[in-house]
Protein backbone atom coordinates (compact mmCIF):
# COMPACT_ATOMS: atom_id res chain seq x y z
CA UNK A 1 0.00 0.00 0.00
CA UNK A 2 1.38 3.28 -0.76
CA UNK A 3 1.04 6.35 1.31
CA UNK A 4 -0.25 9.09 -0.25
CA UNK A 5 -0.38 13.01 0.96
CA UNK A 6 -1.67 16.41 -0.81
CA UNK A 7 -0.33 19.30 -0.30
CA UNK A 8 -3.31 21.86 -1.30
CA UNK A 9 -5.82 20.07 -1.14
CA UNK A 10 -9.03 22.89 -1.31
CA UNK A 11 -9.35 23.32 -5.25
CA UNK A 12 -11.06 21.54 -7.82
CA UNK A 13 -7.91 19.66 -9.17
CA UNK A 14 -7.56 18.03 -5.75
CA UNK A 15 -11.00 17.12 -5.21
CA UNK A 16 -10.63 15.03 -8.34
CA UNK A 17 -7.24 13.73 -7.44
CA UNK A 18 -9.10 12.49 -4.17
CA UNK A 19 -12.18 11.06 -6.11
CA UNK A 20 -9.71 9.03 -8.15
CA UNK A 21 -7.10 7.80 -5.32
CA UNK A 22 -10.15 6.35 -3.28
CA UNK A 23 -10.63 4.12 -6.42
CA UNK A 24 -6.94 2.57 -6.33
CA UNK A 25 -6.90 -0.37 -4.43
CA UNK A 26 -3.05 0.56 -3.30
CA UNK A 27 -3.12 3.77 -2.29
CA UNK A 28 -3.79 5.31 1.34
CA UNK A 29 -3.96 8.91 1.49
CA UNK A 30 -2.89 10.01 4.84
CA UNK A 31 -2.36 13.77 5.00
CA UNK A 32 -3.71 16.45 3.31
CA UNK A 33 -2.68 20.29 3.69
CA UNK A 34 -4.20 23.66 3.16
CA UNK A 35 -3.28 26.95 4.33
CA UNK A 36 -6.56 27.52 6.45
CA UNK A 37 -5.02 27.97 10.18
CA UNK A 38 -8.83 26.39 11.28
CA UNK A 39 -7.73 22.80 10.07
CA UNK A 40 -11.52 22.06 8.66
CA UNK A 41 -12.27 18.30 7.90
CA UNK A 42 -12.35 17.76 4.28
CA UNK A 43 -15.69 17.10 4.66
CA UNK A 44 -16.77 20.69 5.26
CA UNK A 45 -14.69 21.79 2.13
CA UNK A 46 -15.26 19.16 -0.10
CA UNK A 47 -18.96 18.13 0.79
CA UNK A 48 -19.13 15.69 -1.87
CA UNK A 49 -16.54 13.54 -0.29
CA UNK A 50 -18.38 13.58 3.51
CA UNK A 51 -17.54 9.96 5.31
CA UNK A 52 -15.33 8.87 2.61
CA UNK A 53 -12.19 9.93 3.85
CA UNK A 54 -11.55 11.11 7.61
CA UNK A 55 -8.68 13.61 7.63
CA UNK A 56 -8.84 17.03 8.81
CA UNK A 57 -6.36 19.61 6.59
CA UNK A 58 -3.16 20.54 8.48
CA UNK A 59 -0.58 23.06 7.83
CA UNK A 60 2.30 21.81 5.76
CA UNK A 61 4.97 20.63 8.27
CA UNK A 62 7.32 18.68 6.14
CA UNK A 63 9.19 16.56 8.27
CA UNK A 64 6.32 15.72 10.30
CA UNK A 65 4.38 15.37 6.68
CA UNK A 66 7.03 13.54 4.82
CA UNK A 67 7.17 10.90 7.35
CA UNK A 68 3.86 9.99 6.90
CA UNK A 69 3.56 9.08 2.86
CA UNK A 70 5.63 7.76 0.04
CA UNK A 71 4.03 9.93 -2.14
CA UNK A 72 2.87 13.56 -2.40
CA UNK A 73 0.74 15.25 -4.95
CA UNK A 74 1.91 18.42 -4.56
CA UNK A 75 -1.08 21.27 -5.78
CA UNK A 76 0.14 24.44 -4.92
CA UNK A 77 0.19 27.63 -7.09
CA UNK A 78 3.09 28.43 -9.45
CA UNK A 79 6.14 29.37 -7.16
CA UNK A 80 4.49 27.78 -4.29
CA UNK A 81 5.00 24.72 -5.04
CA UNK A 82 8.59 24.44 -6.00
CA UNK A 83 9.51 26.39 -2.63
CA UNK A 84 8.27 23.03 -1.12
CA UNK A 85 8.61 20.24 -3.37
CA UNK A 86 12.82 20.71 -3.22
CA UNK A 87 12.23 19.52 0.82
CA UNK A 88 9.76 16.63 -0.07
CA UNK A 89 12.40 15.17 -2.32
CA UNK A 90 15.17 15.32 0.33
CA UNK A 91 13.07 13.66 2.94
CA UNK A 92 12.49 10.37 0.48
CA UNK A 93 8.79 11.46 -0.80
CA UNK A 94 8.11 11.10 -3.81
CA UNK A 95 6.48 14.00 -5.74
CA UNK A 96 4.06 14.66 -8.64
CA UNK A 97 3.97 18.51 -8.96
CA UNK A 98 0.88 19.78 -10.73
CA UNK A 99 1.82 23.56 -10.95
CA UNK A 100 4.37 24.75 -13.56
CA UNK A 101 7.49 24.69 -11.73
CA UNK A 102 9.21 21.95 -13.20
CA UNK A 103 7.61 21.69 -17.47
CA UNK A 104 9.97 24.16 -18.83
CA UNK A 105 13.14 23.50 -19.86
CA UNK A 106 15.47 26.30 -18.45
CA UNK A 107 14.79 29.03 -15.58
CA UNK A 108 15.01 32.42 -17.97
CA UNK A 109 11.64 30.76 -19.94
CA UNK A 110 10.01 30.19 -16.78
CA UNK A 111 10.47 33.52 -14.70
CA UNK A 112 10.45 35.13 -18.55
CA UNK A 113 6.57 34.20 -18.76
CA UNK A 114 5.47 33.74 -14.35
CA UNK A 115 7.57 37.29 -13.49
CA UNK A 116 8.75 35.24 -10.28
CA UNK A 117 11.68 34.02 -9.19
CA UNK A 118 12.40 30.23 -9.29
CA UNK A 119 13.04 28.70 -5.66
CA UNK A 120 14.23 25.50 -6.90
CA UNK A 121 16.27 26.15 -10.03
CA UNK A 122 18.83 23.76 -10.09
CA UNK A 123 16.18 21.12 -10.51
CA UNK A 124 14.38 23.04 -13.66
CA UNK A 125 15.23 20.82 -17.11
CA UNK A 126 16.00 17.67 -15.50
CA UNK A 127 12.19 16.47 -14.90
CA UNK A 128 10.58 14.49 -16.63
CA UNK A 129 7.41 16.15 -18.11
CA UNK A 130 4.19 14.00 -16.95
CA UNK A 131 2.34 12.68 -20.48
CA UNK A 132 3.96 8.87 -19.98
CA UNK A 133 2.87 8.21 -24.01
CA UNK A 134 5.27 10.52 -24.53
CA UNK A 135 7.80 10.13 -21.29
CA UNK A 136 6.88 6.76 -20.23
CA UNK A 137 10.52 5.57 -19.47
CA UNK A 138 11.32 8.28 -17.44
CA UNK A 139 8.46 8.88 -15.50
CA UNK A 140 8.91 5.26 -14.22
CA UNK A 141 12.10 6.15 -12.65
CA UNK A 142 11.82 9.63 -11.30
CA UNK A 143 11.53 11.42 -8.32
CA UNK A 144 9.32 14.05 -9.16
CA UNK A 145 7.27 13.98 -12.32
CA UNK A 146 6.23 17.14 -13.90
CA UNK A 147 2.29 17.33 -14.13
CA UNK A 148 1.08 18.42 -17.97
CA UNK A 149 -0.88 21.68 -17.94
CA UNK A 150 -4.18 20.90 -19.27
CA UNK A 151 -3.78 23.47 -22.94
CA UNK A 152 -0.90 21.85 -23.64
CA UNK A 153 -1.70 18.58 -22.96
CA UNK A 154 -4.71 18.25 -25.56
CA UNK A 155 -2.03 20.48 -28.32
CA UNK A 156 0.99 18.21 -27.68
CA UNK A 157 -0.77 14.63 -27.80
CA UNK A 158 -1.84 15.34 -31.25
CA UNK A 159 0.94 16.82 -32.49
CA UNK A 160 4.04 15.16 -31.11
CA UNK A 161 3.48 12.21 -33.50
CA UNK A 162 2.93 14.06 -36.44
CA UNK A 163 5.62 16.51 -35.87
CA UNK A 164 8.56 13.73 -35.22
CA UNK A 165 7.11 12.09 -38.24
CA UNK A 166 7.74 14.87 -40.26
CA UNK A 167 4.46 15.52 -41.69
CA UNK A 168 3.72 19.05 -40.56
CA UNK A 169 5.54 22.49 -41.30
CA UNK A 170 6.82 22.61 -37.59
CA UNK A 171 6.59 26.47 -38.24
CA UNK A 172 2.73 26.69 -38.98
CA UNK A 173 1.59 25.59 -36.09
CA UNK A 174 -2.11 27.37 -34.75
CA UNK A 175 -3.81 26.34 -31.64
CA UNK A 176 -7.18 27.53 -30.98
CA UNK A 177 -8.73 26.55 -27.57
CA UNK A 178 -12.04 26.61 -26.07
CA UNK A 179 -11.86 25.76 -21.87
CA UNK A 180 -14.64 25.28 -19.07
CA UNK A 181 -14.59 27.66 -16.43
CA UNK A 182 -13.29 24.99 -13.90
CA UNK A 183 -9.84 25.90 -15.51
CA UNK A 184 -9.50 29.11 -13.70
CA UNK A 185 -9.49 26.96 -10.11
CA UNK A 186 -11.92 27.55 -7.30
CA UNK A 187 -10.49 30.87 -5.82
CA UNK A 188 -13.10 34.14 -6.83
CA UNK A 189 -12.48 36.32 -9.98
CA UNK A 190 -14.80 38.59 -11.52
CA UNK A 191 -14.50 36.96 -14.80
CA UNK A 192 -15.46 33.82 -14.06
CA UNK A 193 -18.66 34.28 -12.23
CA UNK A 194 -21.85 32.68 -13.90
CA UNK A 195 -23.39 36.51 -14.52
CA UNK A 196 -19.69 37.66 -16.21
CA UNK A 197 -19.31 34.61 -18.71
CA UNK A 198 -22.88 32.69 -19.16
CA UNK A 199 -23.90 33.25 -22.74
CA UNK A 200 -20.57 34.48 -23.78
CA UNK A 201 -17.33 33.43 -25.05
CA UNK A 202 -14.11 35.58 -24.80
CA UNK A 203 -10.70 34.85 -25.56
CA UNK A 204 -7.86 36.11 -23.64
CA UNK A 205 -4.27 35.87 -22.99
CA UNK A 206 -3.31 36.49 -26.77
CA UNK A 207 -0.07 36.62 -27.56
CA UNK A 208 1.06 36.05 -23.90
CA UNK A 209 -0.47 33.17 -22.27
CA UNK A 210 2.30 30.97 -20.25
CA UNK A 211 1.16 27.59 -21.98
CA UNK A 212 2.67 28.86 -25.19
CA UNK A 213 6.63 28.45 -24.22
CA UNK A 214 5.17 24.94 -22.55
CA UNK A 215 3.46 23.49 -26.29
CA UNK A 216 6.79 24.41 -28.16
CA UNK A 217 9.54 23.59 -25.27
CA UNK A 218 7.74 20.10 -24.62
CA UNK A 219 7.34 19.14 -28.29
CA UNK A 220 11.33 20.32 -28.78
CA UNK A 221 11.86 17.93 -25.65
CA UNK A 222 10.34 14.71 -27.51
CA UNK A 223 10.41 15.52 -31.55
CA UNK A 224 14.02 17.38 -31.49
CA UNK A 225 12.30 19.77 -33.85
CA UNK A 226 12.10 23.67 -33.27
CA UNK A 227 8.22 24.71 -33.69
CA UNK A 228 6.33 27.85 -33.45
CA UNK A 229 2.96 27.91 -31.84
CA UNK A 230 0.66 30.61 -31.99
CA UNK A 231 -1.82 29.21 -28.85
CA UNK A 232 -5.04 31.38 -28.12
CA UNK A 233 -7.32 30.14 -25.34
CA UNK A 234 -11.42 30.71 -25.00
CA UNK A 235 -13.19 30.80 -21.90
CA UNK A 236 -16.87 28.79 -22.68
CA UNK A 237 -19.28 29.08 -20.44
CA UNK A 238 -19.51 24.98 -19.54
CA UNK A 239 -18.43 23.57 -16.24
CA UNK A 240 -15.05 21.21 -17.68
CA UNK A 241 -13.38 20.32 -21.21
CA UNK A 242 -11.16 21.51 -23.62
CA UNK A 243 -11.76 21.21 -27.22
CA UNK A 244 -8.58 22.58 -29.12
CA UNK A 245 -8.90 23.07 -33.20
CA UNK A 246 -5.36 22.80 -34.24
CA UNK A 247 -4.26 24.40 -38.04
CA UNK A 248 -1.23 23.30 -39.82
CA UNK A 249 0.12 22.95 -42.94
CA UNK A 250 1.41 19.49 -44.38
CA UNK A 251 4.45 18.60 -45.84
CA UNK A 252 5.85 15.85 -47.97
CA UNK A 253 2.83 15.16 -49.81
CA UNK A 254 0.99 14.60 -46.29
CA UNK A 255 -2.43 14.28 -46.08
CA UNK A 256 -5.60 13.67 -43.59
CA UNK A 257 -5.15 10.07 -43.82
CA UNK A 258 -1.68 9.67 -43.66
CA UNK A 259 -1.89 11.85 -40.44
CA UNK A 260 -5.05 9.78 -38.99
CA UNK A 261 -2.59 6.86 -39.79
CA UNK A 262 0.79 8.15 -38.18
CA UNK A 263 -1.93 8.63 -34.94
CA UNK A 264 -3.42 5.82 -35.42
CA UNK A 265 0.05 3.56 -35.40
CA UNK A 266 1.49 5.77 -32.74
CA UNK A 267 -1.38 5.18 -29.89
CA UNK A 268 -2.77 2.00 -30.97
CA UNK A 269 -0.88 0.76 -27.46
CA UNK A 270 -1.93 3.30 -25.34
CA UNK A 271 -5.22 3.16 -23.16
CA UNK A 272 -6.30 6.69 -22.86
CA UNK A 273 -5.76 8.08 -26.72
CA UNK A 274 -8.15 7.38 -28.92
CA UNK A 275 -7.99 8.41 -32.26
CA UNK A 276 -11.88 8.62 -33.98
CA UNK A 277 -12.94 9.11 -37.61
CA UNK A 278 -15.67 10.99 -35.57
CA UNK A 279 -15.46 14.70 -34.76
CA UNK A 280 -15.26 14.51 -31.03
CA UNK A 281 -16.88 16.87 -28.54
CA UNK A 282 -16.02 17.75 -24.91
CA UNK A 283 -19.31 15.00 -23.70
CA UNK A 284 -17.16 12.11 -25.44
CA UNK A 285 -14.71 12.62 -22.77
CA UNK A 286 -16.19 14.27 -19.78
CA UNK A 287 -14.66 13.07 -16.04
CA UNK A 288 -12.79 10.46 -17.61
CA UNK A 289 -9.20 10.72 -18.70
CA UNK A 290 -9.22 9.71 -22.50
CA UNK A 291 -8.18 12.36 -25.08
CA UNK A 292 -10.81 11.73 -28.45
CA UNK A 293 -8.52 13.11 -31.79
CA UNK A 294 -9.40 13.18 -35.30
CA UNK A 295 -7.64 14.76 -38.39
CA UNK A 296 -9.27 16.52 -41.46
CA UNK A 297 -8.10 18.30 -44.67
CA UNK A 298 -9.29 21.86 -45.41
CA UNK A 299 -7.85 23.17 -48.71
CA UNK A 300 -4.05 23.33 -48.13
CA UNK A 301 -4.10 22.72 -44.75
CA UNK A 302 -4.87 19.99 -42.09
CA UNK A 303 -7.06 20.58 -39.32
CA UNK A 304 -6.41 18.74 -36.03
CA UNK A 305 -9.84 18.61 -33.29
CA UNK A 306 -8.99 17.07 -29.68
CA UNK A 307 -10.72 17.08 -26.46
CA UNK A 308 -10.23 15.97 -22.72
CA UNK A 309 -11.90 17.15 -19.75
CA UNK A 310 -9.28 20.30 -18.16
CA UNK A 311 -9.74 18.23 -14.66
CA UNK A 312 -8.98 14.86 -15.87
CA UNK A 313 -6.63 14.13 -18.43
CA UNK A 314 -5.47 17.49 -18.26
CA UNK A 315 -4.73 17.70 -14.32
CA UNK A 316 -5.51 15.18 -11.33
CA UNK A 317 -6.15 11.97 -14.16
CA UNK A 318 -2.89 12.77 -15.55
CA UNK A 319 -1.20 12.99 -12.04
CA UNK A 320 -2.59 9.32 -11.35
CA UNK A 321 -1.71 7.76 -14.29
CA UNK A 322 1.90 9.15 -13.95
CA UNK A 323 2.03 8.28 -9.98
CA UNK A 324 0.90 4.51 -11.35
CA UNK A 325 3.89 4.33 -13.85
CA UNK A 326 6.74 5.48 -11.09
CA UNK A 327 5.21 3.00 -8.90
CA UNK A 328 4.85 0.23 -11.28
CA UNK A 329 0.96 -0.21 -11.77
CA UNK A 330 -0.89 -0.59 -14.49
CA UNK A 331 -1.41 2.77 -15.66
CA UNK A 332 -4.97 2.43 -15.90
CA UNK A 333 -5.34 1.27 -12.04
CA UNK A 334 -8.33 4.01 -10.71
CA UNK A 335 -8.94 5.87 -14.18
CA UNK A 336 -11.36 2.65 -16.37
């Protein structure tokens, strides 16, 4: 049985994380922390998980924490998390870090695009980055895994085959994105509340959001190829899902079919990508952690539709699947 503790365990990704570990038949969670100095039960935050688990939150001690778990799913903010994770390590725990710390590849990109100083530097480029179809081998191995942001997850999974494959301009690259408001987290913002975004749909962070450096670092990482993403995210007034429309131009003679067949050959092994002659839509995949993809040709170019759900695939059913390939489970253990 493995020990299990979360550190920030109040917002929506850890809720889900929860949802999902009480499903694996080897895990224990033990601890759980939040900054809230009145230690609620996780009942009283989390109402929908009331006499499932008893554990009250606690502040983050991390020797007393550490010697508690195997295992820590660390959700903490950018920053915050990599101020901690550093100690985890040290004390033998074993970490899966959902925030951004750890995906880029080198410390000027990171504080470049999160205007913060990195606490934990030394350790930025040397983690593996937390998609196992793509990282498998190292993920098994490692300390601390790197959790995929959610954007990038549902850009990269399509186009890492067909990129290393050759059969896209690596330069062309357009991601258009359409999220649920669950992406924003659980903390208040203007913007997100029902009155602000029901029956609208707005784009933002053009140009600048952080998840662009991740899509083009990441797909470096695996492919060896330079690319050039121009990423633009939606806010859609739903509760979960990401549906991401994805322009490029072939090359070589490439067409729809070839690409549905480089997909096709690529993740015919792997459990949670399915590849569909279907357009797929954010229902296909709602609370579980598949990602649905599908290829079509538009005049000169070749259009590219995936979808997961933000909270699954793209956070805690990610974190899961990676914690059950560096412990040796089958990586589907809690997510079928």
């Amino acid at each position: 049985m493995i020990r299990v503790g979360i550190v920030g365990g109040t917002g929506y990704t850890a809720l889900e994380l929860i949802r999902l570990l009480l499903r694996h038949p080897e895990v224990q969670i033990t601890r759980i922390t939040s900054r809230d100095p009145e230690h609620p039960h996780l009942g009283d935050v989390h109402a929908s998980l009331r006499d499932r688990l008893d554990l009250n939150f606690e502040t983050l001690d991390v020797k007393s924490f550490a010697s508690d778990i195997d295992c820590a799913f660390c959700c903490l903010p950018h920053a915050a998390s990599a101020a901690v994770v550093g100690s985890l390590i040290d004390a033998g725990v074993r970490v899966v870090d959902f925030s951004a710390d750890y995906r880029l590849n080198d410390v000027g990109t990171f504080e470049q695009w999160y205007q913060v100083t990195h606490p934990d530097a030394d350790r930025v480029g040397n983690v593996p980055y937390g998609i196992p179809e793509l990282f498998r081998e190292s993920i098994k191995s490692a300390n601390l895994v790197a959790n995929p942001g959610c954007f990038p997850s549902s850009a990269i999974l399509p186009l890492a085959p067909l990129t290393k494959a050759g059969l896209i301009d690596s330069g062309s690259i357009i991601v258009d994105s359409k999220t649920g408001v669950s992406g924003a987290g659980r903390k208040t913002n203007l913007k997100f509340h029902y009155p602000e975004c029901n029956e609208s749909v707005a784009a933002y962070g053009v140009g600048t959001h952080r998840h662009m450096p991740e899509i083009d670092q990441i797909l470096g990482r695996f492919t060896g190829v330079e690319t050039s993403t121009i990423f633009t995210p939606h806010l859609i007034p739903m509760d979960r899902g990401i549906l991401s429309t994805i322009y490029v131009l072939p090359v070589d003679g490439s067409t729809a079919d070839s690409a549905m067949d480089c997909l096709n050959d690529f993740y015919k092994r792997e459990p949670f990508v399915r590849v569909t002659g279907d357009l797929p839509i954010t229902k296909d995949v709602a609370n579980t952690n598949f990602c649905d993809i599908t290829v079509r040709q538009c005049g000169d170019r070749l259009v590219i539709v995936s979808v997961l759900d933000n909270l699954i695939k793209g956070a805690s059913g990610a974190a899961v699947q990676n914690f059950n390939a560096m412990f040796d489970f089958d990586e589907t253990t809690a997510l079928s």
